[in-house]
Protein backbone atom coordinates (compact mmCIF):
# COMPACT_ATOMS: atom_id res chain seq x y z
CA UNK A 1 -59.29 12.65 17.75
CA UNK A 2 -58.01 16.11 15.91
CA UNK A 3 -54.24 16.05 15.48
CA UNK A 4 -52.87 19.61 15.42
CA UNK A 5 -52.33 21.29 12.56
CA UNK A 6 -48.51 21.78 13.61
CA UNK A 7 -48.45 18.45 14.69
CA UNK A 8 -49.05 16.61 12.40
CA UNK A 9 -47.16 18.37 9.87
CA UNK A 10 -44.23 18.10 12.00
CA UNK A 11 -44.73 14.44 12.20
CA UNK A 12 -44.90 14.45 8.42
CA UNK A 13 -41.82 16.25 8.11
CA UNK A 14 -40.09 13.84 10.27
CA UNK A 15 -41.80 10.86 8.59
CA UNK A 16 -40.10 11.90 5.14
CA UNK A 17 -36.58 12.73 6.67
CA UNK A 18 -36.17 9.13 7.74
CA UNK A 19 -38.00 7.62 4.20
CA UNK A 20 -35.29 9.86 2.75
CA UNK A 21 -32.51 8.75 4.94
CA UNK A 22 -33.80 5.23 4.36
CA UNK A 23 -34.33 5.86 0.13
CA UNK A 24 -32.75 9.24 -1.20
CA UNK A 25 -34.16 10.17 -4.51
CA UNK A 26 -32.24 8.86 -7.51
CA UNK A 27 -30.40 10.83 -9.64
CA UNK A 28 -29.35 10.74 -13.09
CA UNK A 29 -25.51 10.89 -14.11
CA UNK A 30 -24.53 13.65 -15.97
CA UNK A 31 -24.55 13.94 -19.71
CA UNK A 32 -20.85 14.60 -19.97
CA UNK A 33 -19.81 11.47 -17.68
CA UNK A 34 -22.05 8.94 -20.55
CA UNK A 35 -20.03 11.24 -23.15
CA UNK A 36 -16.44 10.66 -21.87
CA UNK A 37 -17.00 7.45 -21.20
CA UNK A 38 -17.77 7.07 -25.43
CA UNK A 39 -14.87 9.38 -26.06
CA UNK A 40 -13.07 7.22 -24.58
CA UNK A 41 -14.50 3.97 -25.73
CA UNK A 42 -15.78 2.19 -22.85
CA UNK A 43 -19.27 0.36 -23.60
CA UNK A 44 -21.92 1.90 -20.78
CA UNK A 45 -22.14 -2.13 -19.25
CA UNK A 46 -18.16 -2.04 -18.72
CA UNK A 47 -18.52 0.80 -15.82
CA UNK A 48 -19.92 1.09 -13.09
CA UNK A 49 -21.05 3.53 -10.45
CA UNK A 50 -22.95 3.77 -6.85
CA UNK A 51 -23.13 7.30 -5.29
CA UNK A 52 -24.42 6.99 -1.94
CA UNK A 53 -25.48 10.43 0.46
CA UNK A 54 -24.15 10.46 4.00
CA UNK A 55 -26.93 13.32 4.39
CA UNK A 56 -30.66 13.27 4.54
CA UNK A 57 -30.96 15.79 1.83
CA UNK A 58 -28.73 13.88 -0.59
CA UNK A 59 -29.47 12.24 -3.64
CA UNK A 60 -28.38 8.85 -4.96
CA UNK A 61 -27.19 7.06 -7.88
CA UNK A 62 -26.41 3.21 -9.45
CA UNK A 63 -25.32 1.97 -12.20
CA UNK A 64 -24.71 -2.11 -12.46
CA UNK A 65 -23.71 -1.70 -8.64
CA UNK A 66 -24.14 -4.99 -8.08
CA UNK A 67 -21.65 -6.59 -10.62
CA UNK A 68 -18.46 -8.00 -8.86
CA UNK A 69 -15.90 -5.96 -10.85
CA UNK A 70 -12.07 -5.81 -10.16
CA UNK A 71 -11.20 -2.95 -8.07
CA UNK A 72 -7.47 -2.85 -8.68
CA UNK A 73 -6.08 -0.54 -5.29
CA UNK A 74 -9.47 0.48 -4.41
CA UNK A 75 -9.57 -2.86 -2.70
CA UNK A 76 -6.53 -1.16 -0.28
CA UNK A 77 -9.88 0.02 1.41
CA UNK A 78 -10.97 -3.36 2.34
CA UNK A 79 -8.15 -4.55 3.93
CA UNK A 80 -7.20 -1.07 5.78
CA UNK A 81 -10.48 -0.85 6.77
CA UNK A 82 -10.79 -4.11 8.52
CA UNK A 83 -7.40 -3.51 10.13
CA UNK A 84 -8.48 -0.32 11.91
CA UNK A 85 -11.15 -2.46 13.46
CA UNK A 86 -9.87 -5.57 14.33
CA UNK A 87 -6.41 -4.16 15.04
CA UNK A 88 -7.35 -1.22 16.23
CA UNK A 89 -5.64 2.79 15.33
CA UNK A 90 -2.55 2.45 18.21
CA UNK A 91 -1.86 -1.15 17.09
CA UNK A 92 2.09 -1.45 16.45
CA UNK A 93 5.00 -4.46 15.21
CA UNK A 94 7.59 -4.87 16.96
CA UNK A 95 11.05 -6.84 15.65
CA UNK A 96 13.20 -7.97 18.31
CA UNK A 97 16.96 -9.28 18.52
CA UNK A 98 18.50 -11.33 21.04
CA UNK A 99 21.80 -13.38 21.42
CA UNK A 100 21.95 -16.55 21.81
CA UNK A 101 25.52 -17.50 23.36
CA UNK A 102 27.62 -15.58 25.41
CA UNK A 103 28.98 -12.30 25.57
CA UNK A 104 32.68 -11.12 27.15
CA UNK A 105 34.71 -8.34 26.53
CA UNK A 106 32.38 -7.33 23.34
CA UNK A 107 32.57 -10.45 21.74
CA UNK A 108 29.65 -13.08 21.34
CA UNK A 109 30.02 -16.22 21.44
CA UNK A 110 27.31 -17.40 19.74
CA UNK A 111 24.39 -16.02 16.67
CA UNK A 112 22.67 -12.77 17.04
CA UNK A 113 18.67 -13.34 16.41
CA UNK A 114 16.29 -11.29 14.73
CA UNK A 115 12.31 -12.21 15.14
CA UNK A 116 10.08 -10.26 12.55
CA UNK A 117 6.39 -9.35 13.35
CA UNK A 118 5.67 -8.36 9.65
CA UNK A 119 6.52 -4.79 10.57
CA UNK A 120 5.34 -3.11 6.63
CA UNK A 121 7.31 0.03 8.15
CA UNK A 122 10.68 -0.97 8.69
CA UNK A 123 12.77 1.35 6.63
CA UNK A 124 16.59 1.54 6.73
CA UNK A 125 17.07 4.64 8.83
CA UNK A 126 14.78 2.66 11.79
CA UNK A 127 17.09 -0.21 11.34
CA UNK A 128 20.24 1.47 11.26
CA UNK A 129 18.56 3.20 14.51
CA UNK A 130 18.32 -0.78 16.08
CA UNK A 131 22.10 -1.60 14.87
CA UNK A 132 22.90 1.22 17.15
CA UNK A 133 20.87 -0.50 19.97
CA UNK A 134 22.65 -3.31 19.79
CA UNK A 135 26.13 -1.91 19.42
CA UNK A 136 25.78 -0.46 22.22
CA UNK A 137 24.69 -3.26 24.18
CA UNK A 138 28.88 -3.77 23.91
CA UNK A 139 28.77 -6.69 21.20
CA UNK A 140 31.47 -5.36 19.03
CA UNK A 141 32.24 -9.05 17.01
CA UNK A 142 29.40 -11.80 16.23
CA UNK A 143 31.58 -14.95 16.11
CA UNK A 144 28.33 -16.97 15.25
CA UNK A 145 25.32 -16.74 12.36
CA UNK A 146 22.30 -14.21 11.82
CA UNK A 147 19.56 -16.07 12.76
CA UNK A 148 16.30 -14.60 11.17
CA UNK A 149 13.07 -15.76 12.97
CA UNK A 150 10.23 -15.41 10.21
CA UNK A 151 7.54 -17.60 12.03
CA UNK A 152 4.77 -14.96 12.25
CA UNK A 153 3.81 -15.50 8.99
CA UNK A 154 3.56 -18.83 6.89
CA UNK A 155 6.23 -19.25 4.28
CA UNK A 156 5.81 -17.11 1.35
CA UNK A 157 6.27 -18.38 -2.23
CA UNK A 158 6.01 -15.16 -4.27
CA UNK A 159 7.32 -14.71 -7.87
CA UNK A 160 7.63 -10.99 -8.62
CA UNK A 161 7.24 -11.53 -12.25
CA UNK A 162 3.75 -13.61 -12.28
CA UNK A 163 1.94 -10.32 -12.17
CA UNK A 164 3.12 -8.28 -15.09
CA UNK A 165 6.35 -10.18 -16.22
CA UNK A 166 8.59 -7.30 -14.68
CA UNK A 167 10.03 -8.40 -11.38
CA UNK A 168 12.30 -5.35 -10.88
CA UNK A 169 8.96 -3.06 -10.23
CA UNK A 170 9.27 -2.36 -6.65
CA UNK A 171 5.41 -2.75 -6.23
CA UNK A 172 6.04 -5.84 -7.20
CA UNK A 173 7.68 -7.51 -4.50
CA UNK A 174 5.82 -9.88 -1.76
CA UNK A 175 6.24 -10.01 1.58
CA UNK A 176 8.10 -11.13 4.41
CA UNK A 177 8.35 -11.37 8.38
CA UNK A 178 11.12 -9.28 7.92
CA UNK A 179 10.71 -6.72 4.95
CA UNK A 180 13.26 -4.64 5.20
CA UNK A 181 12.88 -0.73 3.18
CA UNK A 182 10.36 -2.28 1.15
CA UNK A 183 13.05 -4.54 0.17
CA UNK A 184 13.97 -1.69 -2.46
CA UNK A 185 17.39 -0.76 -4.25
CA UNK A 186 17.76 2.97 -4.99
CA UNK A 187 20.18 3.88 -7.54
CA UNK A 188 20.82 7.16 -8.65
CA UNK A 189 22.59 8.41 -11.69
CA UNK A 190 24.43 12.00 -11.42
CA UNK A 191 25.09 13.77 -14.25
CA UNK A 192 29.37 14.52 -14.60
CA UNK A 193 29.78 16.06 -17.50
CA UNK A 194 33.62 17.27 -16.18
CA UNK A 195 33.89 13.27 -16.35
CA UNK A 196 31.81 12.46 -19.42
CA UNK A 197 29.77 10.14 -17.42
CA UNK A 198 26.36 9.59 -14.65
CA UNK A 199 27.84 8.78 -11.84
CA UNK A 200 25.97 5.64 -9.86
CA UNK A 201 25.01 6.18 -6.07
CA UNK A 202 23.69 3.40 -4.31
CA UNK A 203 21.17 3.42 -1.35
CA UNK A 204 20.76 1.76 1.21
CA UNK A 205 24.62 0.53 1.41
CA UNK A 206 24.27 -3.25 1.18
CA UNK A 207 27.60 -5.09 1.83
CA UNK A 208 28.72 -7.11 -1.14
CA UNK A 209 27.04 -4.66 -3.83
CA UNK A 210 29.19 -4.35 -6.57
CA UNK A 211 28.83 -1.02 -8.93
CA UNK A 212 30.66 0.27 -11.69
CA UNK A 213 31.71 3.59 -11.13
CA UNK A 214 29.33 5.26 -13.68
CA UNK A 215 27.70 5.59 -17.27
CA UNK A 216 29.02 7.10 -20.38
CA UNK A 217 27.17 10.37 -20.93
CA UNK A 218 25.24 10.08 -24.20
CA UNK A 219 23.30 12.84 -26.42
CA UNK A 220 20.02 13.15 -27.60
CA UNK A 221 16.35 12.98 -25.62
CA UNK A 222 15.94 11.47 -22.31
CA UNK A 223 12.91 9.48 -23.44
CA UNK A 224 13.69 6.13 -22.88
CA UNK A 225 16.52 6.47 -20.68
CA UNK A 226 16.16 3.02 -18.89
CA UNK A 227 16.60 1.06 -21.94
CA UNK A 228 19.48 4.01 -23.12
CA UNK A 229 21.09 1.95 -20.19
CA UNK A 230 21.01 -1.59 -21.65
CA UNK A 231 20.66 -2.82 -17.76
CA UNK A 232 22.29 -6.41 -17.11
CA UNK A 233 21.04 -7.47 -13.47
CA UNK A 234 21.94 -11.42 -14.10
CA UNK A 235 23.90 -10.92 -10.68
CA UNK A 236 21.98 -9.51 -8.35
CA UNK A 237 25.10 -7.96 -6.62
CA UNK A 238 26.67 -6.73 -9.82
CA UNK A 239 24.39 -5.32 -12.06
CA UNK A 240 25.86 -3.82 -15.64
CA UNK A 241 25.01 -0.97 -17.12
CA UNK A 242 26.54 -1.62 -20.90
CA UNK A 243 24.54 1.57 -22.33
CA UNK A 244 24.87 5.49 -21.96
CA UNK A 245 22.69 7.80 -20.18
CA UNK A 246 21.46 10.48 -21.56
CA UNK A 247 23.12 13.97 -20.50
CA UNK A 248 19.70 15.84 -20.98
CA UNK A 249 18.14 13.85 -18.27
CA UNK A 250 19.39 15.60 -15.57
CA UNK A 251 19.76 13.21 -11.92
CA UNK A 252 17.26 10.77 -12.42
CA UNK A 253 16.69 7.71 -10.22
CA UNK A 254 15.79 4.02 -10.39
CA UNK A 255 13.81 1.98 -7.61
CA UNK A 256 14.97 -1.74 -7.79
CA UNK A 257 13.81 -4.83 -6.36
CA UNK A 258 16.51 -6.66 -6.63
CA UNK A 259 17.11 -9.35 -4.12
CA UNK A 260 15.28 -11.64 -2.33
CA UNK A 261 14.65 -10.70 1.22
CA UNK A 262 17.34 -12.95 3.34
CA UNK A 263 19.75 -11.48 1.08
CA UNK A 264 18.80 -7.64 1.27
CA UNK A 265 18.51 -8.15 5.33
CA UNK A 266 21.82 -10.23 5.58
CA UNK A 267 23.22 -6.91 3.69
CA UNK A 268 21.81 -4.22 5.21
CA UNK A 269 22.91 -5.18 8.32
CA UNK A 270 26.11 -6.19 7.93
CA UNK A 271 26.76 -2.48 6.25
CA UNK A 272 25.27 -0.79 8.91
CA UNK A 273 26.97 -3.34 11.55
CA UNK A 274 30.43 -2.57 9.74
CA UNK A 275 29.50 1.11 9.73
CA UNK A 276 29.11 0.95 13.30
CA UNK A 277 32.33 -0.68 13.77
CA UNK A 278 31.26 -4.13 14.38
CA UNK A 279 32.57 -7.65 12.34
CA UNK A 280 30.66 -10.23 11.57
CA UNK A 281 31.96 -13.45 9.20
CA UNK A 282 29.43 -15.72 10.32
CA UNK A 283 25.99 -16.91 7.92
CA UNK A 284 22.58 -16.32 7.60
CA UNK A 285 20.40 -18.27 8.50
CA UNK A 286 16.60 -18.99 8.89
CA UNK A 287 15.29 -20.71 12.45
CA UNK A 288 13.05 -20.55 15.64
CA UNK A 289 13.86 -17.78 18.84
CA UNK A 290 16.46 -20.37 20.37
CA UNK A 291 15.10 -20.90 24.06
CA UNK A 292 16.96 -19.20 26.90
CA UNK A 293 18.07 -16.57 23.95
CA UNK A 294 18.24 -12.64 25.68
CA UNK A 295 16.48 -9.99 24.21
CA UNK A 296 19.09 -6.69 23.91
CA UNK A 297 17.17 -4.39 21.42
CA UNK A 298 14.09 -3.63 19.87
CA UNK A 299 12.24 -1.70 17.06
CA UNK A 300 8.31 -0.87 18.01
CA UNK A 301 6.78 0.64 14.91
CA UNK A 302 4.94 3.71 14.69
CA UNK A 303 0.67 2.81 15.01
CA UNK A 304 -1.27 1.30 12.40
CA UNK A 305 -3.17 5.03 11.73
CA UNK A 306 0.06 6.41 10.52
CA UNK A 307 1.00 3.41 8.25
CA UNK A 308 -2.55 3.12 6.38
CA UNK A 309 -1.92 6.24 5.66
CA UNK A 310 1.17 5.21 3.56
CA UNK A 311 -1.09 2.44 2.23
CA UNK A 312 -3.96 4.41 0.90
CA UNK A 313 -2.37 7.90 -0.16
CA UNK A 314 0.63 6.11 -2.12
CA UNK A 315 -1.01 2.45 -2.61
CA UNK A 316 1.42 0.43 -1.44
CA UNK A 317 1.18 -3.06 -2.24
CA UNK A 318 3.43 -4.96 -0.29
CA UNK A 319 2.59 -2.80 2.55
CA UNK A 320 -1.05 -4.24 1.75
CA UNK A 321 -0.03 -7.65 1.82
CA UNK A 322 1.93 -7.61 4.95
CA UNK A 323 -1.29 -5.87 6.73
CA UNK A 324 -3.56 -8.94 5.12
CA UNK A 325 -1.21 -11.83 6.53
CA UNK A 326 -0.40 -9.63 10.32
CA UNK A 327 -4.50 -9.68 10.29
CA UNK A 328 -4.69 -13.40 9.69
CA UNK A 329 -1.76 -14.18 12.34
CA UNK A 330 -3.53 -11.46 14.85
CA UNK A 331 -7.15 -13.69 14.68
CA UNK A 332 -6.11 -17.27 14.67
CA UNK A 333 -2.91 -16.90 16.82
CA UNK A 334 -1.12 -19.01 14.56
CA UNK A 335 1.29 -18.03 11.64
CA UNK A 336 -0.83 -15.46 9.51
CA UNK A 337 -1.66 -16.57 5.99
CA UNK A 338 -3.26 -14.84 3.03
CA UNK A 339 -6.31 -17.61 3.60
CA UNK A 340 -6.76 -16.54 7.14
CA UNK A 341 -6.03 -12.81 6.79
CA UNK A 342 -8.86 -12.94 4.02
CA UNK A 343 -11.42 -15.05 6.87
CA UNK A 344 -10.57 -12.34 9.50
CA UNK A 345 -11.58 -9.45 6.74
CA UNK A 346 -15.34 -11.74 5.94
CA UNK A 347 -15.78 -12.17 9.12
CA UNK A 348 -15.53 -8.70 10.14
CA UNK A 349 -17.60 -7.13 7.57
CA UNK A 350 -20.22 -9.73 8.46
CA UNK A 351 -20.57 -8.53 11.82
CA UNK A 352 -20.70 -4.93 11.12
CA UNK A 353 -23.67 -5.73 8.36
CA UNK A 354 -21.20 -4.96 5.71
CA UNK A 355 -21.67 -8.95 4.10
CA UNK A 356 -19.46 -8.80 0.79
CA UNK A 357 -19.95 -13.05 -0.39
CA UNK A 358 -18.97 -11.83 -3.83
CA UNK A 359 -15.70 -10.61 -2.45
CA UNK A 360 -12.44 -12.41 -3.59
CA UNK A 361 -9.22 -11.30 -1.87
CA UNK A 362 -5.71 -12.97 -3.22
CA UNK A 363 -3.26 -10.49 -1.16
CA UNK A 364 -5.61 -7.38 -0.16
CA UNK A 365 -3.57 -5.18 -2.55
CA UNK A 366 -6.16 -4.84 -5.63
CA UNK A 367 -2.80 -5.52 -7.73
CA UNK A 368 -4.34 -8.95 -8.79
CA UNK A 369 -6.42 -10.29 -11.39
CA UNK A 370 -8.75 -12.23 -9.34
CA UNK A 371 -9.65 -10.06 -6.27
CA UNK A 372 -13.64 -8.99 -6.87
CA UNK A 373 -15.99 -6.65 -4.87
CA UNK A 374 -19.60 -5.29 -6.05
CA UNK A 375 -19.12 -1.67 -5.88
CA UNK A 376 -22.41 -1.63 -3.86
CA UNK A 377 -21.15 -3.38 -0.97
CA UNK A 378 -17.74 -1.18 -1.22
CA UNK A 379 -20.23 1.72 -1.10
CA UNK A 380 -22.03 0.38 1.87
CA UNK A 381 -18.58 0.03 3.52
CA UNK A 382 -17.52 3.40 3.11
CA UNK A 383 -21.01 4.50 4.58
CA UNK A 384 -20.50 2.10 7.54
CA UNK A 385 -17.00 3.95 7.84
CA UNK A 386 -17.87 7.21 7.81
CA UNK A 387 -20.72 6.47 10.42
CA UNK A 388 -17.83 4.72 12.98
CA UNK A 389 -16.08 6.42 15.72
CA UNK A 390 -13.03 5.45 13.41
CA UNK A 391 -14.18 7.93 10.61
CA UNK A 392 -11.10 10.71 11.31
CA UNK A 393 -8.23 8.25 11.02
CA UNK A 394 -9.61 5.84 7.81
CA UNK A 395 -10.40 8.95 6.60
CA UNK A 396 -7.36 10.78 7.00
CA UNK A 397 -5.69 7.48 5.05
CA UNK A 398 -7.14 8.80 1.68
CA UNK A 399 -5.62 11.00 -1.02
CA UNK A 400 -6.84 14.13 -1.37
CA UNK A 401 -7.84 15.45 -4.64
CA UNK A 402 -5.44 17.56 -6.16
CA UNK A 403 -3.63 18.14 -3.06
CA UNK A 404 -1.34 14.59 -1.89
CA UNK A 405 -0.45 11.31 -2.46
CA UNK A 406 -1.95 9.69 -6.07
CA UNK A 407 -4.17 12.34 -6.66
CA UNK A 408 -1.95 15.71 -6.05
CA UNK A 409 -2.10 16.00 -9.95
CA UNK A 410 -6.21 15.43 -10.63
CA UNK A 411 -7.76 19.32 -9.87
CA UNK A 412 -10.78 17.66 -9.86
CA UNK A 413 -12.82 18.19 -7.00
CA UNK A 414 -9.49 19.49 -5.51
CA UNK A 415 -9.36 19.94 -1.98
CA UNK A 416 -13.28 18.45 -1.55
CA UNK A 417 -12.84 14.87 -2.02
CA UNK A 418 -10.89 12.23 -0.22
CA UNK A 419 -10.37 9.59 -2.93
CA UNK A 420 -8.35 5.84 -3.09
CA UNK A 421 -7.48 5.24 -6.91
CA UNK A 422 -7.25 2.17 -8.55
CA UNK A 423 -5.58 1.84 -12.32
CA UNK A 424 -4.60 -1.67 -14.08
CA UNK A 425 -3.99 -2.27 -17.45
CA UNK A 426 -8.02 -2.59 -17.85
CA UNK A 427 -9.11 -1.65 -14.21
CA UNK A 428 -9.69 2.21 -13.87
CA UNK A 429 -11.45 2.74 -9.98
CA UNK A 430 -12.21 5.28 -7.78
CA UNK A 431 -13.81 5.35 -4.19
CA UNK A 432 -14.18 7.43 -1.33
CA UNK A 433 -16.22 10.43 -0.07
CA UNK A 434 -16.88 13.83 -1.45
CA UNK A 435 -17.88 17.28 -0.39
CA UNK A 436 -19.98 19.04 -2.32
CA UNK A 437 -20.40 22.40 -2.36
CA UNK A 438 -23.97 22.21 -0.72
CA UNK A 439 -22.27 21.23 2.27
CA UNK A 440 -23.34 17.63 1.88
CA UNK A 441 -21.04 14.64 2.02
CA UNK A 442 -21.56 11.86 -0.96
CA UNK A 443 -19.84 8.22 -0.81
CA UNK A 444 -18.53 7.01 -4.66
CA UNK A 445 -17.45 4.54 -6.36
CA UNK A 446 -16.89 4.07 -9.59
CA UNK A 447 -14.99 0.86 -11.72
CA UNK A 448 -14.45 0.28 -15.28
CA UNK A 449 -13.18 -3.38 -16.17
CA UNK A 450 -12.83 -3.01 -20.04
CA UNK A 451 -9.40 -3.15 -22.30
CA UNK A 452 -9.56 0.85 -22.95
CA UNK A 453 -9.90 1.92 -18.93
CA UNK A 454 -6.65 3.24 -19.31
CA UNK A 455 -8.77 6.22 -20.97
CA UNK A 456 -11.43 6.22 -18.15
CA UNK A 457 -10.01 8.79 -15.64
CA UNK A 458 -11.61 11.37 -17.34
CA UNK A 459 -15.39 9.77 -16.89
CA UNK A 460 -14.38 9.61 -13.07
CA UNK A 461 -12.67 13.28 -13.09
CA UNK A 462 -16.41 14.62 -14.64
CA UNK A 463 -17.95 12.53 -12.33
CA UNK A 464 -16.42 13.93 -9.05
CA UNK A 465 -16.81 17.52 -10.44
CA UNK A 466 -20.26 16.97 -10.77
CA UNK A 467 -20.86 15.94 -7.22
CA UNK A 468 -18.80 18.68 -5.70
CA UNK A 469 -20.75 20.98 -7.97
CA UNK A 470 -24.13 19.46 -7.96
CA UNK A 471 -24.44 17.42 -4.70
């Protein structure tokens, strides 16, 4: 039988769509990405790159895609990923506080219990927002302890210097049932040049902080101002300053993590409980919800859309980690670990045909140097993504070039791409989708592992033109 001419060209047409869909036509990387990548001396076999179309028309590209290479924050995308989907976008935390005694004429008898869900979002202005909850449940005096419930999660041994050997670095510290503000000391230093001195201001209050009043003023360039300092934190609740600061510096500020958690809670509250006009002279102490204790107050967090997008547009690492171990406490039912949050994460991407067996997760953060994924199977993720009815809110999660969070300073591809970055000492990564000027939508990703990737941004900058331009 005579097919149609029509027909069967239709039918031919269609035929190579899908082939295309199935097998887009490979494409060579530009000249200039090989060239910066020599510039900035970075053998060929330390990067790697997969660019992946999300439209028939597209092209493709690969480049030892299959190697598992350390993603450094890139790997953010892994774990916020698989919490959109087993969690789902309106998932919330919630931190509760009962009392577990009795209560007359404002006073309790008895301790005033706090259970943590691993809330990442609990900043200081929701928690003075929950002191005011509870004052005005009446208790004005807590003649008992602060009980702090942490059994959500399993006990976490985390030593903020094992990383990088600089345990102050807020993105350094772990997590907790009850993280509190990122468990992060803000200290500014004023300028007061009436008083020949930078005048220290504190925040959040934390009861028992001790500060000297301020710095001598010193001349010459701001440069190193930190070390201009000569900082003495060998008590946490005192630290010295036995430097100057530099007058030319202007207000600058300095983002501490200084205490351990129990201690930053303890203090936090009882400022804000002070503040409110409450006492308190009781301890702190760690325990089970007592049974028969009465919830007064609670803090529901906002949904898990809005806080991957604090995850993925300013990498947050201890954000990360508290989303890995809430994932492993949300599938097993039992106190969430970093074993079982990484099981939950396998065991989703196997069922959505995502397999990644090369992938090693130690907190879900990228800021490791263990954690592995073959930017192939990231690449296949981020297609899967794109393809879900979750698309608009991982999406929305990413940086956009030259616009927000890490990448507001990289013009390129500015305003086309939504890109997560990744940068360790030798880790330089990018991933994420672009859109080219064509009108076509690419996925990337693109990891160097080598000693000089500190020097690899530009590769990925020429890279990402390219496909806006080119794609």
């Amino acid at each position: 039988m005579r097919i149609p001419c029509s027909l069967a060209l239709f039918t031919l047409l269609c035929l190579a769509e899908a082939n295309a869909a199935v097998s887009p036509p490979p494409q060579e990387l530009p000249p200039a990405y090989a060239a910066a990548l020599r510039a900035a001396g970075i053998p060929a076999a330390s990067a790697s790159v997969v660019i992946r179309p999300l439209d028939a028309e597209g092209f493709s590209a690969a480049e030892h895609a299959t190697l598992a290479r350390s993603p450094a924050s890139t790997m953010k995308l892994v774990t916020t990923w698989s919490a959109l989907n087993l969690l789902g976008p309106a998932y919330t935390w919630r931190t509760e506080v009962a009392t577990a005694g009795s209560l007359d004429a404002g006073i309790l008898q008895g301790d005033l219990v706090f259970r943590g869900s691993g809330d990442p979002t609990l900043v200081i202005e929701s928690f003075w927002l929950l002191v005011q909850r509870i004052r005005a449940t009446g208790i004005r005096e807590i003649r008992g302890d602060l009980l702090l419930d942490k059994a959500v999660f399993v006990p976490q041994v985390h030593d903020p210097g094992a990383f990088d050997g600089d345990a102050l670095r807020p993105y350094n510290a772990g997590p907790d049932a009850l993280l509190l503000n990122f468990k992060t000391l803000s200290l500014d230093f004023v300028p007061d040049a009436a008083a020949g001195m930078a005048r220290i201001v504190a925040t959040p209050r934390l009861a028992g902080l001790r500060l000297q009043a301020g710095v001598p003023l010193g001349d010459g360039a701001c440069g190193n101002w930190l070390g201009a300092l000569r900082p003495d934190v060998a008590d946490p609740l005192a630290p010295v300053f036995l430097g100057t600061y530099p007058r030319s510096c202007g207000t600058r500020n300095w983002s501490l993590n200084l205490l351990d958690h129990t201690t930053y809670f303890a203090a936090a509250f009882r400022a804000l409980w002070e503040d409110a006009g409450g006492t308190w002279t009781g301890r702190v102490l760690g325990g089970e919800w007592p049974e028969g204790a009465r919830l007064v107050a609670a803090h529901e967090s906002a949904p898990l859309s809005a806080a991957i997008r604090d995850i993925n547009k300013y990498s947050n690492n201890v954000m990360t980690r508290q989303l890995l171990l809430t994932l492993g406490a949300q599938q097993t039912g039992q106190a969430g670990s970093t074993a079982s949050g990484a099981a939950a994460v396998h065991s989703l991407l196997q069922a959505r045909g995502t397999p990644m067996p090369e992938l090693v997760l130690e907190n879900g953060s990228g800021l490791s140097r263990i954690e592995r994924i073959a930017p192939a199977n990231l690449a296949a993720m981020l297609v899967d993504a794109f393809r879900s009815p979750l698309m608009p809110e991982f999406m929305a999660s990413l940086p956009i070039m030259g616009v927000d969070g890490t990448t507001r300073k990289r013009p390129a591809a500015s305003g086309a791409a939504h890109i997560k970055t990744g940068q360790l000492v030798d880790v330089c990564a990018i991933a994420g989708y672009v859109h080219a000027d064509s009108g076509r939508r690419y996925v990337i990703v693109a990891i160097v592992n080598h000693a000089n990737a500190g020097s690899g941004q530009r590769a990925h900058d020429v890279l990402l033109e390219w496909l806006r331009r080119e794609g």
